[in-house]
N, C-alpha and C. Protein backbone atom coordinates (compact mmCIF):
# COMPACT_ATOMS: atom_id res chain seq x y z
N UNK A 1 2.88 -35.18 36.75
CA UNK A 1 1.50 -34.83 36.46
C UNK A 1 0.90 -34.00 37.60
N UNK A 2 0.97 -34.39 38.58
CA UNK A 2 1.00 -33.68 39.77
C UNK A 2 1.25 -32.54 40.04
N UNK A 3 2.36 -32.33 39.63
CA UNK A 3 3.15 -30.56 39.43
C UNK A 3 2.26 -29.98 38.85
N UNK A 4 1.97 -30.13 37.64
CA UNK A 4 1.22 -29.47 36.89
C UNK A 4 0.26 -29.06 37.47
N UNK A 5 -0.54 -30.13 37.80
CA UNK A 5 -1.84 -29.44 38.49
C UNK A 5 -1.97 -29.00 39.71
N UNK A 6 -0.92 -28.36 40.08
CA UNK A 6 -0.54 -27.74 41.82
C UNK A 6 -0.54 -26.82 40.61
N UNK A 7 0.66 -26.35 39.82
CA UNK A 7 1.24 -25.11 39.65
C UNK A 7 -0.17 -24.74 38.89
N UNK A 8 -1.12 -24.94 37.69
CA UNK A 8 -2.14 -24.64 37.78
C UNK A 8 -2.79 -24.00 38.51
N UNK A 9 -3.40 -24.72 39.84
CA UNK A 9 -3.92 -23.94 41.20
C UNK A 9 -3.70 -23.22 41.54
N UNK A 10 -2.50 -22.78 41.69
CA UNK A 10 -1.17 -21.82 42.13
C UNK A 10 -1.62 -20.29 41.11
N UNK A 11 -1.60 -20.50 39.95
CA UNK A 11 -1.50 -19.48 39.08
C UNK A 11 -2.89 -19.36 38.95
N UNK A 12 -3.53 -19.90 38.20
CA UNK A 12 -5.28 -19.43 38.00
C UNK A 12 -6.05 -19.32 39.23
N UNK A 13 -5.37 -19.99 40.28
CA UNK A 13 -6.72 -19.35 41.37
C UNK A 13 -7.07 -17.96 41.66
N UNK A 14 -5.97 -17.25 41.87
CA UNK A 14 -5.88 -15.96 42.33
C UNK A 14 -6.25 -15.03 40.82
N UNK A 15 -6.28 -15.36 39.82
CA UNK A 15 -6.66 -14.62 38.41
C UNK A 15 -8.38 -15.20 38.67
N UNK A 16 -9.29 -15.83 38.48
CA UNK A 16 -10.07 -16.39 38.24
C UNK A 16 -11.07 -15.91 39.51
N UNK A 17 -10.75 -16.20 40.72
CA UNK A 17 -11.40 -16.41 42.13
C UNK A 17 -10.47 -15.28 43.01
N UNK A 18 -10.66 -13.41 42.71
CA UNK A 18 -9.86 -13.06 43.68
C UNK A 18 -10.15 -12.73 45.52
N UNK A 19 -11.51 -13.46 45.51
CA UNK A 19 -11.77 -13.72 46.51
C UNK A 19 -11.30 -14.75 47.81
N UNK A 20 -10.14 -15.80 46.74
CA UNK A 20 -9.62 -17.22 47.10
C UNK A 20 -8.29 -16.35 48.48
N UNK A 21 -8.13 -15.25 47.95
CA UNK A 21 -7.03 -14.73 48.77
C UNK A 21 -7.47 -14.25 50.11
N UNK A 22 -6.51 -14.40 50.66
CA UNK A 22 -7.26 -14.38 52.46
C UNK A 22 -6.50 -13.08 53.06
N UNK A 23 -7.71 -12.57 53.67
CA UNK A 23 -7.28 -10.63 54.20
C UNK A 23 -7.50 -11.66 55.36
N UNK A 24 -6.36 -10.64 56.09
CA UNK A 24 -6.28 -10.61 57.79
C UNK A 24 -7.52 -9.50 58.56
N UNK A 25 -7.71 -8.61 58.02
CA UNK A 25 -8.62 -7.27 58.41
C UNK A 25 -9.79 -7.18 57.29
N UNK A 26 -10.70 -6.67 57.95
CA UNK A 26 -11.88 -6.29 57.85
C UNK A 26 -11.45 -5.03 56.82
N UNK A 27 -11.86 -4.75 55.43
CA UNK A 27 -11.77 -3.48 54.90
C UNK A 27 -13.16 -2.81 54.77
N UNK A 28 -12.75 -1.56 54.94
CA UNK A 28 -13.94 -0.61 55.17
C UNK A 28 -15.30 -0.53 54.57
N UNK A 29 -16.46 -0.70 55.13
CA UNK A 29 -17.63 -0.73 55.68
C UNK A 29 -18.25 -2.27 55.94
N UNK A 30 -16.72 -3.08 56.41
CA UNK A 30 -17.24 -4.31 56.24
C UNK A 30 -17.18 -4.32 58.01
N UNK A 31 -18.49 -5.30 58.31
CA UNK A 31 -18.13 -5.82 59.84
C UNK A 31 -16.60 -6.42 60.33
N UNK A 32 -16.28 -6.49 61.62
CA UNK A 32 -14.92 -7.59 62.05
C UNK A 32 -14.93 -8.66 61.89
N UNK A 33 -16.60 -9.36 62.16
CA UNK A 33 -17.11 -10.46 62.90
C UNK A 33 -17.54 -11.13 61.68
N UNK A 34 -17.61 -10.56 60.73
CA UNK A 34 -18.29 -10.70 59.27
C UNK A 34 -16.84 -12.01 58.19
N UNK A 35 -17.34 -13.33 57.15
CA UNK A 35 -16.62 -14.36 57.34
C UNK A 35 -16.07 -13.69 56.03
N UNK A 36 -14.64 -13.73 56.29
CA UNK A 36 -13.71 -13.08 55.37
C UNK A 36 -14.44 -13.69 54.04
N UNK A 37 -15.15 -14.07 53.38
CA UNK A 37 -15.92 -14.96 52.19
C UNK A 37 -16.21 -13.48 51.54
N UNK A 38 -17.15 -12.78 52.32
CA UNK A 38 -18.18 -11.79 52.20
C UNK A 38 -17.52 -10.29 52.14
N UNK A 39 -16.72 -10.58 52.13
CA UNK A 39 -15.43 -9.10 52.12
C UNK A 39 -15.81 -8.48 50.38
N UNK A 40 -16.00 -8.95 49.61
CA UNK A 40 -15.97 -8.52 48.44
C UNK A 40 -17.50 -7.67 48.31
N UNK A 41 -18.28 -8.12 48.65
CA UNK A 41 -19.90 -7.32 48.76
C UNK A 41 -19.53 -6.25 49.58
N UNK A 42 -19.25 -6.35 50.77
CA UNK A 42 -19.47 -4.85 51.65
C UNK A 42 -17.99 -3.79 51.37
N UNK A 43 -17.05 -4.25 50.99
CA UNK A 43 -16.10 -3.40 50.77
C UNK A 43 -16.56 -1.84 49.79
N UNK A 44 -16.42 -1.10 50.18
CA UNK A 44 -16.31 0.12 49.67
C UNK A 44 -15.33 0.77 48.77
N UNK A 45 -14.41 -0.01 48.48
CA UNK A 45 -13.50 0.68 47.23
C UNK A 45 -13.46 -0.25 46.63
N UNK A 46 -14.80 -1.52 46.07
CA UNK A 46 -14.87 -2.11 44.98
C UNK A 46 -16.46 -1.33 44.82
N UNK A 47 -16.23 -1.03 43.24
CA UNK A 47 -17.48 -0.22 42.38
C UNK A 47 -18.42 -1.46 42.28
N UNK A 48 -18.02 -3.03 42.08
CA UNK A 48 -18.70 -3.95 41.43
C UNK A 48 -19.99 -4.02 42.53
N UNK A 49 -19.57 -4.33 43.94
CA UNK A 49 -20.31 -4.84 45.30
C UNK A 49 -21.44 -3.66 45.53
N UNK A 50 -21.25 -2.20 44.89
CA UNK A 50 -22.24 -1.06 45.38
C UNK A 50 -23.19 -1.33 43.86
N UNK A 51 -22.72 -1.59 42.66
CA UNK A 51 -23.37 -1.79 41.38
C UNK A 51 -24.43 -3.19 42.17
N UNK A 52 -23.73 -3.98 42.50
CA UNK A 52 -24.55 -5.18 42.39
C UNK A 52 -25.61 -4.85 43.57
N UNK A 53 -25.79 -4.54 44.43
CA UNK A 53 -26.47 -3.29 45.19
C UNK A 53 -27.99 -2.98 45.14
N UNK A 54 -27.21 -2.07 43.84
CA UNK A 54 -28.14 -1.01 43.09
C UNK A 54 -29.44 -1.81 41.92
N UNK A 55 -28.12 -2.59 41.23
CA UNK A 55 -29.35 -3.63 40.49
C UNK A 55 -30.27 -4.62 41.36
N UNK A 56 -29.68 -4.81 42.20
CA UNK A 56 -30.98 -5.90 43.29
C UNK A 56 -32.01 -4.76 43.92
N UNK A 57 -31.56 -4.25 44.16
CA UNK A 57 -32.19 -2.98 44.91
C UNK A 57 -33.37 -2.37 44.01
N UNK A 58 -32.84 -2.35 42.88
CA UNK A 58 -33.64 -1.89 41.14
C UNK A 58 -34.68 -2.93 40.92
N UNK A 59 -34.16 -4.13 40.95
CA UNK A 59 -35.38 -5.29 40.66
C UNK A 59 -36.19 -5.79 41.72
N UNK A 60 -35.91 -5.27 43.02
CA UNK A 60 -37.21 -5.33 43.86
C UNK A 60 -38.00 -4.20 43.89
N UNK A 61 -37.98 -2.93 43.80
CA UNK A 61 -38.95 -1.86 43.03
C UNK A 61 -39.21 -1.95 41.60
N UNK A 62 -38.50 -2.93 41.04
CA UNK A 62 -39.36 -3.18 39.45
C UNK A 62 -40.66 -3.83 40.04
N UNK A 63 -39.91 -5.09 40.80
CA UNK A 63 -41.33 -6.10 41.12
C UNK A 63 -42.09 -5.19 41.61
N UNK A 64 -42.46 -5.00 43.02
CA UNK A 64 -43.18 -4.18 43.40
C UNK A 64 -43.82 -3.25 42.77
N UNK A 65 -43.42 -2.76 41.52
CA UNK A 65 -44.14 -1.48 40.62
C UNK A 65 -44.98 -2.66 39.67
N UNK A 66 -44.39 -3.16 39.56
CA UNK A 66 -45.28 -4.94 38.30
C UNK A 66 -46.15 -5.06 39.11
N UNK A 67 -46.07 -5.44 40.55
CA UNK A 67 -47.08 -5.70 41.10
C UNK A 67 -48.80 -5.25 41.35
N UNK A 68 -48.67 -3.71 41.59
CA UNK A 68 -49.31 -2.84 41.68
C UNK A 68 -49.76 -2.46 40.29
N UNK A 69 -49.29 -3.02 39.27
CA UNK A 69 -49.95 -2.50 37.87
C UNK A 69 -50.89 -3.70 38.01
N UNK A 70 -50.39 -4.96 37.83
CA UNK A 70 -51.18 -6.48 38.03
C UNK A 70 -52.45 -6.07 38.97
N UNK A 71 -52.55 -5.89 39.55
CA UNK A 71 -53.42 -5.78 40.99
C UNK A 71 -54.44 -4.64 40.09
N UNK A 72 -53.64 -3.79 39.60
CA UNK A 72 -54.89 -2.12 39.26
C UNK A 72 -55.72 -2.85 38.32
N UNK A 73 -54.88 -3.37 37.34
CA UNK A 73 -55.34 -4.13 35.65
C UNK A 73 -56.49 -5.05 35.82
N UNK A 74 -56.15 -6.02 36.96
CA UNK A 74 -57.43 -7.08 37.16
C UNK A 74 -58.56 -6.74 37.23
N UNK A 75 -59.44 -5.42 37.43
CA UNK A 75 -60.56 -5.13 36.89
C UNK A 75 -61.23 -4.62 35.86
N UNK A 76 -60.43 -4.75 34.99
CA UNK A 76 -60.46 -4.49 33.38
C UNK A 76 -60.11 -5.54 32.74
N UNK A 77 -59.58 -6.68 32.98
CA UNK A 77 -59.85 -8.18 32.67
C UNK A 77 -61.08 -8.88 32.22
N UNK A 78 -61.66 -9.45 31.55
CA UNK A 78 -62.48 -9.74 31.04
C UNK A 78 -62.23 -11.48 30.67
């Protein structure tokens, strides 16, 4: 029973979690000092880490533009 659920671990971790795999080096635009965890956000030849980026980056100038409508609108409130 045991086996099983090693060889499990074994096979789906690395499909599922490819972050579970451990780099020796820092890949490019990532710090040295930076905890191999975080390698997947700053890396530069994954599209996903610059997308995910762009959308956070997108929904704090959404807020900020919401904001400033909220704020104009409140004197036309009634």
């Amino acid at each position: 029973m045991a086996t099983h659920r090693t060889l499990l671990m074994c096979l789906g971790l690395p499909l599922f979690f490819p972050g579970a795999l451990a780099q020796n080096h820092a890949p490019p635009g990532c710090s040295p000092d930076l905890d191999p965890l975080y390698y997947n956000l700053c890396d530069r030849s994954g599209a996903w880490g610059i997308v995910l980026e762009a959308v956070a980056g997108a929904g704090i100038i959404t807020t900020f533009v919401l904001t400033i409508i909220l704020v104009a609108s409140l004197p036309f409130v009634q």
